[in-house]
Protein backbone atom coordinates (compact mmCIF):
# COMPACT_ATOMS: atom_id res chain seq x y z
CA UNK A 1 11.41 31.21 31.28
CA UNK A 2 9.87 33.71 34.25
CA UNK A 3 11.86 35.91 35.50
CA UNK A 4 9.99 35.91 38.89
CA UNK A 5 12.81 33.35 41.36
CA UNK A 6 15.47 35.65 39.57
CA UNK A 7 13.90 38.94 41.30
CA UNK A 8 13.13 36.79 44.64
CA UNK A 9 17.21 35.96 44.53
CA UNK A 10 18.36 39.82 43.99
CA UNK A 11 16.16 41.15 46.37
CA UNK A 12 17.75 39.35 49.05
CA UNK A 13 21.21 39.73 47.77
CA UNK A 14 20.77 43.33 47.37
CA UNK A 15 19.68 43.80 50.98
CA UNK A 16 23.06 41.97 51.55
CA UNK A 17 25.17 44.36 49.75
CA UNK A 18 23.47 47.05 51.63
CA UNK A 19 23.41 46.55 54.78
CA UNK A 20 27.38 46.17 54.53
CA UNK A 21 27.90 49.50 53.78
CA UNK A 22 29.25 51.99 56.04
CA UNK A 23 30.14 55.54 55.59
CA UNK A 24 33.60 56.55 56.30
CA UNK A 25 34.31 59.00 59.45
CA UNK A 26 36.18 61.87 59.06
CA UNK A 27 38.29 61.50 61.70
CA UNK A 28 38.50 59.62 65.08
CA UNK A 29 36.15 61.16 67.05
CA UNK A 30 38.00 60.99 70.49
CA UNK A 31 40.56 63.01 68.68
CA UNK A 32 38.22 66.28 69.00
CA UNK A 33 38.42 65.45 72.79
CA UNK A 34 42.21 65.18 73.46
CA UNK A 35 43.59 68.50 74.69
CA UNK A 36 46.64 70.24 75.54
CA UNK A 37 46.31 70.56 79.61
CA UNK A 38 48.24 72.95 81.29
CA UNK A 39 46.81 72.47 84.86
CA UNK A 40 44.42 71.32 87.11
CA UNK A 41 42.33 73.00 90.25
CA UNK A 42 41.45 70.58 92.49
CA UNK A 43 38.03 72.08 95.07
CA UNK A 44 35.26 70.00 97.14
CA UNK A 45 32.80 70.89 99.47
CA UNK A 46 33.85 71.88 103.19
CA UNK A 47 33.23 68.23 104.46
CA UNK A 48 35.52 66.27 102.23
CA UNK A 49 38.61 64.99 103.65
CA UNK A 50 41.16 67.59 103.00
CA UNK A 51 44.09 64.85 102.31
CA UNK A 52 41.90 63.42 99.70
CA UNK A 53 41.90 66.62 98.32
CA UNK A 54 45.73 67.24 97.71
CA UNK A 55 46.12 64.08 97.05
CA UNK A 56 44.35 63.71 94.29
CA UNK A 57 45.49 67.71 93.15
CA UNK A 58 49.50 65.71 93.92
CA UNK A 59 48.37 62.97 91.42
CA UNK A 60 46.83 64.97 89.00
CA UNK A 61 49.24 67.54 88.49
CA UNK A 62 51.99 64.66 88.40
CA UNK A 63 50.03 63.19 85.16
CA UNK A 64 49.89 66.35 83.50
CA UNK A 65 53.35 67.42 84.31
CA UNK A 66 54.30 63.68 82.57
CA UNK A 67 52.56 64.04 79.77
CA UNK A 68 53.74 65.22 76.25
CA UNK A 69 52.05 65.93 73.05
CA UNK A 70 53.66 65.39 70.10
CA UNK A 71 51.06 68.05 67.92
CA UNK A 72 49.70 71.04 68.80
CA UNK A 73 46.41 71.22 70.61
CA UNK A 74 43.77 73.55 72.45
CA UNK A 75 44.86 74.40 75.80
CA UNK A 76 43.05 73.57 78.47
CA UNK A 77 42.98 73.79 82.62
CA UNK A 78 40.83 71.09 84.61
CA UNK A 79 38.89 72.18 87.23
CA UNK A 80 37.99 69.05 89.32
CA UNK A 81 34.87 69.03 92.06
CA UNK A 82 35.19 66.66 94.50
CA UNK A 83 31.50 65.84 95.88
CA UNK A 84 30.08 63.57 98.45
CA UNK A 85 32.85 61.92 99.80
CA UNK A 86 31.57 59.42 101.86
CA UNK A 87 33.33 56.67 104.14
CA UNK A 88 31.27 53.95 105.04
CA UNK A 89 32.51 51.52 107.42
CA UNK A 90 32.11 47.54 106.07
CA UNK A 91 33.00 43.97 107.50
CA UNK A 92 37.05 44.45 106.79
CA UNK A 93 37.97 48.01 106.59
CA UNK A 94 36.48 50.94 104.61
CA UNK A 95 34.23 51.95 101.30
CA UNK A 96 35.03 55.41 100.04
CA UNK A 97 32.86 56.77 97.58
CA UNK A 98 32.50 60.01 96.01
CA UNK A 99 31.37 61.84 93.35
CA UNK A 100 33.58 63.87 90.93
CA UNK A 101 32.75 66.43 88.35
CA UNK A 102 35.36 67.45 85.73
CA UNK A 103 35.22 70.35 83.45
CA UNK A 104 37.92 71.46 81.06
CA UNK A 105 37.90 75.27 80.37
CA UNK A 106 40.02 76.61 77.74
CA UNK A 107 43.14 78.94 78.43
CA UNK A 108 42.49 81.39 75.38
CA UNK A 109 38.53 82.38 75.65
CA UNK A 110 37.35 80.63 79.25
CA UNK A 111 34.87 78.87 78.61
CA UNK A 112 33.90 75.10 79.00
CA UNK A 113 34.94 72.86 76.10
CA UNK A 114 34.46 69.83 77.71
CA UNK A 115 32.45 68.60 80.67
CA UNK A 116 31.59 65.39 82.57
CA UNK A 117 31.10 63.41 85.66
CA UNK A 118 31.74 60.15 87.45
CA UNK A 119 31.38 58.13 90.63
CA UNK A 120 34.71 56.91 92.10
CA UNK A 121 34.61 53.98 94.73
CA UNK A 122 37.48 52.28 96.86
CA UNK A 123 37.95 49.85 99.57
CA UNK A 124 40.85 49.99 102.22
CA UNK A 125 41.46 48.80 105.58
CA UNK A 126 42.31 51.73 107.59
CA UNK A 127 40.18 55.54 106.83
CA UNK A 128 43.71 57.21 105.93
CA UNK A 129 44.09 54.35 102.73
CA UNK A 130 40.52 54.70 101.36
CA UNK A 131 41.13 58.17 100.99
CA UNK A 132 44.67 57.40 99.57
CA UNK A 133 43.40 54.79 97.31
CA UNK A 134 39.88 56.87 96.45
CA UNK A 135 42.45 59.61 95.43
CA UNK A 136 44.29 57.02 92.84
CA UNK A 137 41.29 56.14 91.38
CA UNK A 138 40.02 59.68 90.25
CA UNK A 139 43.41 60.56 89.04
CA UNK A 140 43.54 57.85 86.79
CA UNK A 141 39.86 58.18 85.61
CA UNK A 142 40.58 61.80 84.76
CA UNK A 143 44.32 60.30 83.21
CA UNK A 144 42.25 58.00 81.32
CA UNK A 145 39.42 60.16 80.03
CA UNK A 146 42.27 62.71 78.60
CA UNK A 147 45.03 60.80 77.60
CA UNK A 148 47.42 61.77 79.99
CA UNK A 149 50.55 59.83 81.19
CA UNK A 150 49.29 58.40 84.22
CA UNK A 151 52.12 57.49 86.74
CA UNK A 152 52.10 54.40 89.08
CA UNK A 153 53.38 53.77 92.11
CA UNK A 154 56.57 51.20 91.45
CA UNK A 155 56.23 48.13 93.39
CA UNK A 156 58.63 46.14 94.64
CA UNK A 157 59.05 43.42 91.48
CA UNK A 158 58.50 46.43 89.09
CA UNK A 159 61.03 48.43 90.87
CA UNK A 160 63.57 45.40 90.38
CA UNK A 161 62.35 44.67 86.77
CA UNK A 162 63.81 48.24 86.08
CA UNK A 163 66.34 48.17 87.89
CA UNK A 164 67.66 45.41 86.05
CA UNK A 165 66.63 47.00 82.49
CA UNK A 166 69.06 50.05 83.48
C-alpha cells in the first residue's frame, strides 16, 4: 500500500487547521484609547465663524459634562482646532465644510497621548444652520471617537415618547 494519496490528503488538511488559528489579544485595543476627559478647548483660525466656534465648545463640553466612567482612567483635556471652515453656496441652501484636528493631552505630565483629524461636512438651508448643524457633527465625531455620552436634541415624538415613559 503507498503511502503517497495519504501525505497529498494531510497536507491539505493541515493547511486547514492552520490557517484557522488565531492568537488571542490581550485586551480590546480601543480600550487603551478611552480616557477620562475633564475638558475641552475649543480654537480656529481668525476666519472661522465665531458661532460655530462656541457652538461646538457648548456641545462638547455638554458630552463631557454627561459622561461617566465607571473605572478609573488617564485624564485627559481635548484641545479641538477648527480649520478651514468653508461655506459654499449650492442649488438649495448651504455646504459647510471644515476641517478639525483633535488632540488629547494628559492632565498629569502634558503631553499628547492621543492625536487625530477629520473632515466634517453639512448641508442647511440658511448660513446660520450649516454652521449649527456643522457644529453637531464635530461634536458627535469627537463623542464618538471617545466614548462620550453624546446628547441629542429631543424632537418632538421623542420628547412625547418620554414624556409618556415618566
Amino acid at each position: 500500500m503507498s503511502l503517497r494519496p495519504f501525505r497529498i490528503a494531510i497536507l491539505p488538511l493541515t493547511m486547514l487547521m492552520l490557517t484557522g488559528f488565531r492568537m488571542p489579544v490581550n485586551g480590546d485595543v480601543s480600550e487603551h484609547m478611552l480616557y477620562d476627559i475633564r475638558g475641552a478647548f475649543v480654537t480656529a483660525q481668525p476666519d472661522v465663524s465665531r458661532d460655530l466656534i462656541t457652538r461646538t465648545d457648548l456641545l462638547i463640553d455638554t458630552a463631557i459634562q454627561a459622561t461617566t466612567r465607571s473605572i478609573i482612567l488617564p485624564r485627559t483635556i481635548l484641545t479641538v482646532r477648527i480649520g478651514e471652515a468653508r461655506p459654499s453656496p449650492v442649488l438649495f441652501g448651504y455646504r459647510y465644510s471644515a476641517r478639525v484636528t483633535v488632540k488629547a493631552v494628559s492632565v498629569t505630565s502634558g503631553e499628547p497621548v492621543a492625536e487625530g483629524s477629520f473632515e466634517a461636512t453639512s448641508f442647511a438651508f440658511a448660513e446660520q444652520g450649516a454652521a449649527d448643524s456643522l457644529a453637531e457633527k464635530i461634536a458627535s465625531q469627537i463623542a464618538s471617537e471617545f466614548r462620550l455620552t453624546n446628547p441629542h436634541r429631543a424632537t418632538t415624538i421623542t420628547a412625547y415618547a418620554e414624556s409618556v415613559r415618566r
